[in-house]
C-alpha atoms as a PDB file:
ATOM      1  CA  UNK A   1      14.532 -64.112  51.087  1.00  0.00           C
ATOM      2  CA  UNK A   2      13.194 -63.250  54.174  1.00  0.00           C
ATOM      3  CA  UNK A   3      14.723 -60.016  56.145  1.00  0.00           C
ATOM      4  CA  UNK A   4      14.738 -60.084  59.899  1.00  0.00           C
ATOM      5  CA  UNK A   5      13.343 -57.057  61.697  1.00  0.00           C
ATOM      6  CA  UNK A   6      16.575 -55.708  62.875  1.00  0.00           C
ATOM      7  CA  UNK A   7      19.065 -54.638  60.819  1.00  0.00           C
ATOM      8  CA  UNK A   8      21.980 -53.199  62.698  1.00  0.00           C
ATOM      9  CA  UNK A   9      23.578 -51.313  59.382  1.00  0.00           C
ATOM     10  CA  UNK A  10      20.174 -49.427  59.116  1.00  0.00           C
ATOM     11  CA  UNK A  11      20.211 -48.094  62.863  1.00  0.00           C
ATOM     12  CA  UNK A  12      23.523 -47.179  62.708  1.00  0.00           C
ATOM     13  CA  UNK A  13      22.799 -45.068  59.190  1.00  0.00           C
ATOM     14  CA  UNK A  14      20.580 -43.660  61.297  1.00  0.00           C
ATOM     15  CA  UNK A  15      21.703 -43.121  64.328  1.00  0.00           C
ATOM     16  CA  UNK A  16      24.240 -41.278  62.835  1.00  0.00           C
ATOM     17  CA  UNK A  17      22.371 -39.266  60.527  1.00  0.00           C
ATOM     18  CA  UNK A  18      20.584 -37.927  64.071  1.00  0.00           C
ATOM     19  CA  UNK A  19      23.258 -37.563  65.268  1.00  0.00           C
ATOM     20  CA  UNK A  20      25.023 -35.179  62.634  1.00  0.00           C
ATOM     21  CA  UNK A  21      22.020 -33.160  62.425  1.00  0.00           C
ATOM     22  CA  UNK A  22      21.775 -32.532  66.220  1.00  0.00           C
ATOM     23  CA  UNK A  23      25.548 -31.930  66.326  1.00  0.00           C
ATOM     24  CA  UNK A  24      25.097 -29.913  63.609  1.00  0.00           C
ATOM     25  CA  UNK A  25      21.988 -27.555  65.143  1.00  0.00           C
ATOM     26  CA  UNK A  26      24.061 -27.381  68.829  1.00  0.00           C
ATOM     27  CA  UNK A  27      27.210 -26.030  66.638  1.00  0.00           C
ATOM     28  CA  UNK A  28      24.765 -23.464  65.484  1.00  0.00           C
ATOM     29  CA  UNK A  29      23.564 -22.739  68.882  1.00  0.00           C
ATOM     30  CA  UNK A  30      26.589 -21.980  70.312  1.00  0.00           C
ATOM     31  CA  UNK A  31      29.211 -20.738  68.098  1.00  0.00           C
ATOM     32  CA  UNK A  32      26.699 -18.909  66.300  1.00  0.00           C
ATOM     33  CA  UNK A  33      28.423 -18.161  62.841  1.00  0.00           C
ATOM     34  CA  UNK A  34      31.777 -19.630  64.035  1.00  0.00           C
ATOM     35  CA  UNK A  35      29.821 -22.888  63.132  1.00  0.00           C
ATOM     36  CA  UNK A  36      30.252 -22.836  59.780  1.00  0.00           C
ATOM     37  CA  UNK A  37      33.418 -24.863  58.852  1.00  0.00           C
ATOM     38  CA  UNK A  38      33.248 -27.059  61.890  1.00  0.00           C
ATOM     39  CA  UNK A  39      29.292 -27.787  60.700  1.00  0.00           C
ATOM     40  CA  UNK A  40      31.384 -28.886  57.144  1.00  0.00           C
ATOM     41  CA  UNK A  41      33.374 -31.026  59.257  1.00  0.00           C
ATOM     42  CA  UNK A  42      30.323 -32.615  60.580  1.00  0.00           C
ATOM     43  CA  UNK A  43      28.260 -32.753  57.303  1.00  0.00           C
ATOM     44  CA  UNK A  44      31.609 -34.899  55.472  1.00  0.00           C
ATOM     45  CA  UNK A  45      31.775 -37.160  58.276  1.00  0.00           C
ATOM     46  CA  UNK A  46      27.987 -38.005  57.853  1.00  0.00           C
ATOM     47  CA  UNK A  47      28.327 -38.140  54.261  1.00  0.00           C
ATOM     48  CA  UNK A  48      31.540 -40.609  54.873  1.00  0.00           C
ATOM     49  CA  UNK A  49      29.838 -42.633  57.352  1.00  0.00           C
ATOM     50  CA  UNK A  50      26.757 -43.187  55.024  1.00  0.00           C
ATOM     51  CA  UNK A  51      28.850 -43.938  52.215  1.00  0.00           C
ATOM     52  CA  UNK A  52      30.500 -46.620  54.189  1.00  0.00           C
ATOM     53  CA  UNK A  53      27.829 -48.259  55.279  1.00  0.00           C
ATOM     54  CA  UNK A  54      26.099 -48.446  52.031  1.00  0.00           C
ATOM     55  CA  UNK A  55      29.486 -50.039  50.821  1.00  0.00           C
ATOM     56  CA  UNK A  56      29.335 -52.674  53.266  1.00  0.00           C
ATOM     57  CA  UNK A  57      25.542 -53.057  52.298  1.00  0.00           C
ATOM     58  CA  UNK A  58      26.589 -53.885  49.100  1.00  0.00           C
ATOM     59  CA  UNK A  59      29.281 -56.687  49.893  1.00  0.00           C
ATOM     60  CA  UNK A  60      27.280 -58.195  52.161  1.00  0.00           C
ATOM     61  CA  UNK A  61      24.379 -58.601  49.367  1.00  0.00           C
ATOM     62  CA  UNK A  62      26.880 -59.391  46.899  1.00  0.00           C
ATOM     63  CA  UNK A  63      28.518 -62.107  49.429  1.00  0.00           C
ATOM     64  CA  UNK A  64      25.057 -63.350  49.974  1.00  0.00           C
ATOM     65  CA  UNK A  65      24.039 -63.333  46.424  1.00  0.00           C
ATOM     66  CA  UNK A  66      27.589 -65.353  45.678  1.00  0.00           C
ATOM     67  CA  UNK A  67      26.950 -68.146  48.965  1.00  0.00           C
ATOM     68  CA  UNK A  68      23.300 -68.633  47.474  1.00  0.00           C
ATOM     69  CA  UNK A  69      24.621 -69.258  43.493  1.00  0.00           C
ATOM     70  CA  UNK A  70      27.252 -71.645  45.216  1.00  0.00           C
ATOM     71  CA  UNK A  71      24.578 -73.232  47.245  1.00  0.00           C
ATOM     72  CA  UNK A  72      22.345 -73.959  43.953  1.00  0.00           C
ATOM     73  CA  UNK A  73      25.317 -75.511  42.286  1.00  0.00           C
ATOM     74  CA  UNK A  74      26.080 -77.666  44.804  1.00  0.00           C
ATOM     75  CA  UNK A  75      22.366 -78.573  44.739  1.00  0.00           C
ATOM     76  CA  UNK A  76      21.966 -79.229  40.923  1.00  0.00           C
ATOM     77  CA  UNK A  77      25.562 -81.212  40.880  1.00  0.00           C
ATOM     78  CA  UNK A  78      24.152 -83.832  43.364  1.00  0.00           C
END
């Protein structure tokens, strides 16, 4: 199955991901070590996030996988 070249579930991983980190490193900058629990904060919120999307990942594939079966019934029925 071909993929397209955009996949808007992988940029948003990512974008996020940057973002956390750089949220994470300005934290550090300037609370200094009054960063720690709000860099925990940050860190389950990126975990969360990528744990979502990987969820919808998977029911999307599994939707797709389901549409595709259906598909190849209807085809060896006619």
């Amino acid at each position: 199955m071909p993929q397209s070249s955009f996949d808007p579930l992988r940029a948003l991983a990512i974008g996020t991901q940057a973002l956390g980190l750089a949220l994470i490193i300005t934290l550090e900058t300037v609370l200094g070590d009054g960063a720690r629990p709000w860099q925990g904060v940050v860190l389950f919120a990126m975990v969360a996030v990528a744990l979502s999307i990987a969820l919808v990942r998977l029911y999307r594939k599994k939707r797709r996988q389901k549409q595709l079966a259906r598909q190849q019934n209807e085809h060896g029925d006619a």
